[in-house]
Protein backbone atom coordinates (compact mmCIF):
# COMPACT_ATOMS: atom_id res chain seq x y z
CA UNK A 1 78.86 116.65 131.05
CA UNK A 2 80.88 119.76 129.49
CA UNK A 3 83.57 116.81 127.96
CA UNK A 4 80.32 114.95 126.49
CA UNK A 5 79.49 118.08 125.12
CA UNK A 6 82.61 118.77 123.44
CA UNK A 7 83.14 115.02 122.21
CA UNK A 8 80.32 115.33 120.85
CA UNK A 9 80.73 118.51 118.85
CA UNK A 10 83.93 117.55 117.50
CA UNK A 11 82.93 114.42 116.41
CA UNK A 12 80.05 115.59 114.56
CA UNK A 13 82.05 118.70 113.00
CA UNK A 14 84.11 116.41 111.46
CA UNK A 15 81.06 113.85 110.44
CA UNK A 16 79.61 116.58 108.38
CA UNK A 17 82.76 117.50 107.58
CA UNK A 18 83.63 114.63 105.78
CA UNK A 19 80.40 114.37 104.08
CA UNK A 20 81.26 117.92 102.72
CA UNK A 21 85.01 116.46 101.42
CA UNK A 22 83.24 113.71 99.59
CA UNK A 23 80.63 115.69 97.83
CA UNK A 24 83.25 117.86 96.71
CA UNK A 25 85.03 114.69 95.52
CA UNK A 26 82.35 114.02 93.75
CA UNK A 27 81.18 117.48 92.09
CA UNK A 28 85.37 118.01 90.98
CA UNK A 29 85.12 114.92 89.03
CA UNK A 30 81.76 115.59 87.47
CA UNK A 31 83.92 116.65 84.10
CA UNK A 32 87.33 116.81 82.51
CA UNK A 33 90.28 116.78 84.74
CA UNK A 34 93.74 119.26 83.61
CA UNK A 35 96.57 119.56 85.75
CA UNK A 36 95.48 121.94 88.05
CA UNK A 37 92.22 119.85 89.12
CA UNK A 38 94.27 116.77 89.56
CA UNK A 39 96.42 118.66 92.42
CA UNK A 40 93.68 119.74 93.73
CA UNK A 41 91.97 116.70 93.81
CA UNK A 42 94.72 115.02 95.93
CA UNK A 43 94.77 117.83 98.23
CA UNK A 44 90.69 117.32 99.08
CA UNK A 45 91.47 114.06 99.55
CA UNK A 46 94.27 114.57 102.04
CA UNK A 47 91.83 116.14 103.96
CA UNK A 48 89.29 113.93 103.79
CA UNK A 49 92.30 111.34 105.58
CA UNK A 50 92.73 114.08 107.97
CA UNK A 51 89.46 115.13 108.95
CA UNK A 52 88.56 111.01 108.55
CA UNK A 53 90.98 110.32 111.41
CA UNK A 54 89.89 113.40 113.56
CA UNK A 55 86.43 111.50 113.32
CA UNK A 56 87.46 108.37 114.40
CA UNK A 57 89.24 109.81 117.24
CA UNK A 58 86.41 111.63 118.42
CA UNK A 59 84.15 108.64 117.94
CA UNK A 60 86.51 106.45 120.23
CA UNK A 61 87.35 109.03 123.25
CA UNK A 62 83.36 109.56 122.73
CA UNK A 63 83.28 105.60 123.40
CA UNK A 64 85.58 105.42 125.99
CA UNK A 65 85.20 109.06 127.97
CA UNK A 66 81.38 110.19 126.87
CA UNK A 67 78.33 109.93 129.32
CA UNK A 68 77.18 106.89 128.13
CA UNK A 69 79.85 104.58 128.76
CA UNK A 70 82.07 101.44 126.97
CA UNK A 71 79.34 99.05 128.00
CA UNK A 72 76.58 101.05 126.36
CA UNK A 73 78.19 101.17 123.18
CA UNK A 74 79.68 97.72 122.24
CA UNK A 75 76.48 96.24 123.49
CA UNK A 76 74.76 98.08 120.48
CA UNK A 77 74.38 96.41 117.30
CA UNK A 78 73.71 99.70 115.87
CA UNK A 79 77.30 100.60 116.75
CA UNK A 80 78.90 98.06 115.58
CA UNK A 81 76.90 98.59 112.40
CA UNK A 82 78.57 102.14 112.02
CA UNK A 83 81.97 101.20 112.45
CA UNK A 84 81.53 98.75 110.00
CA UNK A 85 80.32 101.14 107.49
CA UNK A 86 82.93 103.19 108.19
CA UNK A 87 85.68 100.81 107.43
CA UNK A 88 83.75 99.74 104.61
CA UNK A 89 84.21 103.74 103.34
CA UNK A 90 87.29 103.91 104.65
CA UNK A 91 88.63 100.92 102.52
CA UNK A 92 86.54 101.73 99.42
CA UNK A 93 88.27 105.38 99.33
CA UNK A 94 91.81 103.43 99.24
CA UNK A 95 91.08 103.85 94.99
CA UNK A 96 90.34 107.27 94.67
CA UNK A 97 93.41 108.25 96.70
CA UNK A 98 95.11 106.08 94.56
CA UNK A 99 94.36 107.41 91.48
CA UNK A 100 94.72 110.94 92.98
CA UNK A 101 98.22 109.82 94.22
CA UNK A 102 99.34 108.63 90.21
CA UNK A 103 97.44 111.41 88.81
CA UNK A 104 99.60 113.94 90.73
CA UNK A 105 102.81 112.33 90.46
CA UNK A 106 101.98 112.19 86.31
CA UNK A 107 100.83 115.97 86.47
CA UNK A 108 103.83 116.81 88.10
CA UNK A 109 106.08 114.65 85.25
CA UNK A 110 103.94 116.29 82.51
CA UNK A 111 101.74 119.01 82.82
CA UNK A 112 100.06 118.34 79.69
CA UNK A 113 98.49 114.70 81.36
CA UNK A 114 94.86 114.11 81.76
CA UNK A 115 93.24 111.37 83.76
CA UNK A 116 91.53 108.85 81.03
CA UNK A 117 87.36 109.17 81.02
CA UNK A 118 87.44 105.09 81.91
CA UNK A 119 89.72 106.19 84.83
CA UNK A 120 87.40 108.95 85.60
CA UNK A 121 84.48 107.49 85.36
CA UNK A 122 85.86 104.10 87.74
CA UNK A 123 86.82 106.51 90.47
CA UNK A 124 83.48 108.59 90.58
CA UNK A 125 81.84 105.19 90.87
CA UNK A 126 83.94 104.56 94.35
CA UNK A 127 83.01 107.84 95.10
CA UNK A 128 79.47 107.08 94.48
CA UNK A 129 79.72 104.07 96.71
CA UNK A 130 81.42 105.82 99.31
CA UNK A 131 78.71 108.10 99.26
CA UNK A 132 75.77 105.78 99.80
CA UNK A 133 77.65 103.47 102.98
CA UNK A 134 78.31 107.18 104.58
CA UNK A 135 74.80 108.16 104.39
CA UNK A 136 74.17 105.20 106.09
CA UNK A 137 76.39 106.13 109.48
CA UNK A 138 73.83 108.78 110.97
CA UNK A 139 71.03 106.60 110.42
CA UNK A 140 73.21 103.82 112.17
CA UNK A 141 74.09 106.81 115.02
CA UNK A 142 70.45 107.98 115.68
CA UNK A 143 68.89 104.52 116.25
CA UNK A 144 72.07 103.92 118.02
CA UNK A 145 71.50 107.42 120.32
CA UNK A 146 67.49 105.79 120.85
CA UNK A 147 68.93 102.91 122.49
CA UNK A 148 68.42 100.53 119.69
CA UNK A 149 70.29 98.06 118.76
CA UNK A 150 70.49 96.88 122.52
């Protein structure tokens, strides 16, 4: 029960987590971008990776070690469903990091670059999408929890 518990916890730390990361994605690109945001930028998206990966892990020892058992979950539609949307966010996100990735290796050739507004403007649109498949995961998880799905 206690390593349900803590599964559990973790996994949902790093849910919100992540939902936190992307927002502040989202709110850093709201504007003009110098140097200094650019770094910066890369560096919140590192840790979205991170804290991305820590979720997934969670999520599978949850699967494969939690109360409910293997069976239980890839019977469920619902589940299925989530990890789904989470590749789907997780594949979508490949072009931010991407542009976070140049943007820092330009800032670091010449301090004086700035990401283009079309560039900008592209990559808070992925964010965007990101955003609205991940606020689709705990509605996935809940009906998934109710034993829908089954």
């Amino acid at each position: 029960m206690f390593l349900d518990w803590l599964l559990a916890s973790f996994h949902h730390l790093a849910v919100f987590s992540l939902a936190a990361i992307l927002s502040a994605e989202i709110f850093l690109t709201a504007g003009a971008i110098d140097d200094r945001l650019a770094l910066r930028l890369a560096r919140v998206d590192a840790w979205f990776g991170i804290v991305a990966a820590i979720a997934l892990a969670a999520g599978l020892l949850r699967v494969f070690l939690g109360a409910k058992g293997v069976d239980y979950y890839l019977a469920n539609t619902f589940f299925w469903a989530k990890m789904a949307l989470f590749a789907a966010v997780g594949l979508i996100s490949i072009a931010p990091t991407f542009s976070y990735l140049v943007w820092r290796r330009r800032v670091r050739a010449d301090a004086s670059f700035r990401p283009p507004a079309r560039e900008i403007a592209r990559l808070r649109r992925a964010l965007y999408a990101e955003a609205g498949l991940f606020a689709l995961i705990p509605l996935c998880a809940a009906a998934m929890a109710r034993g829908y799905g089954m």
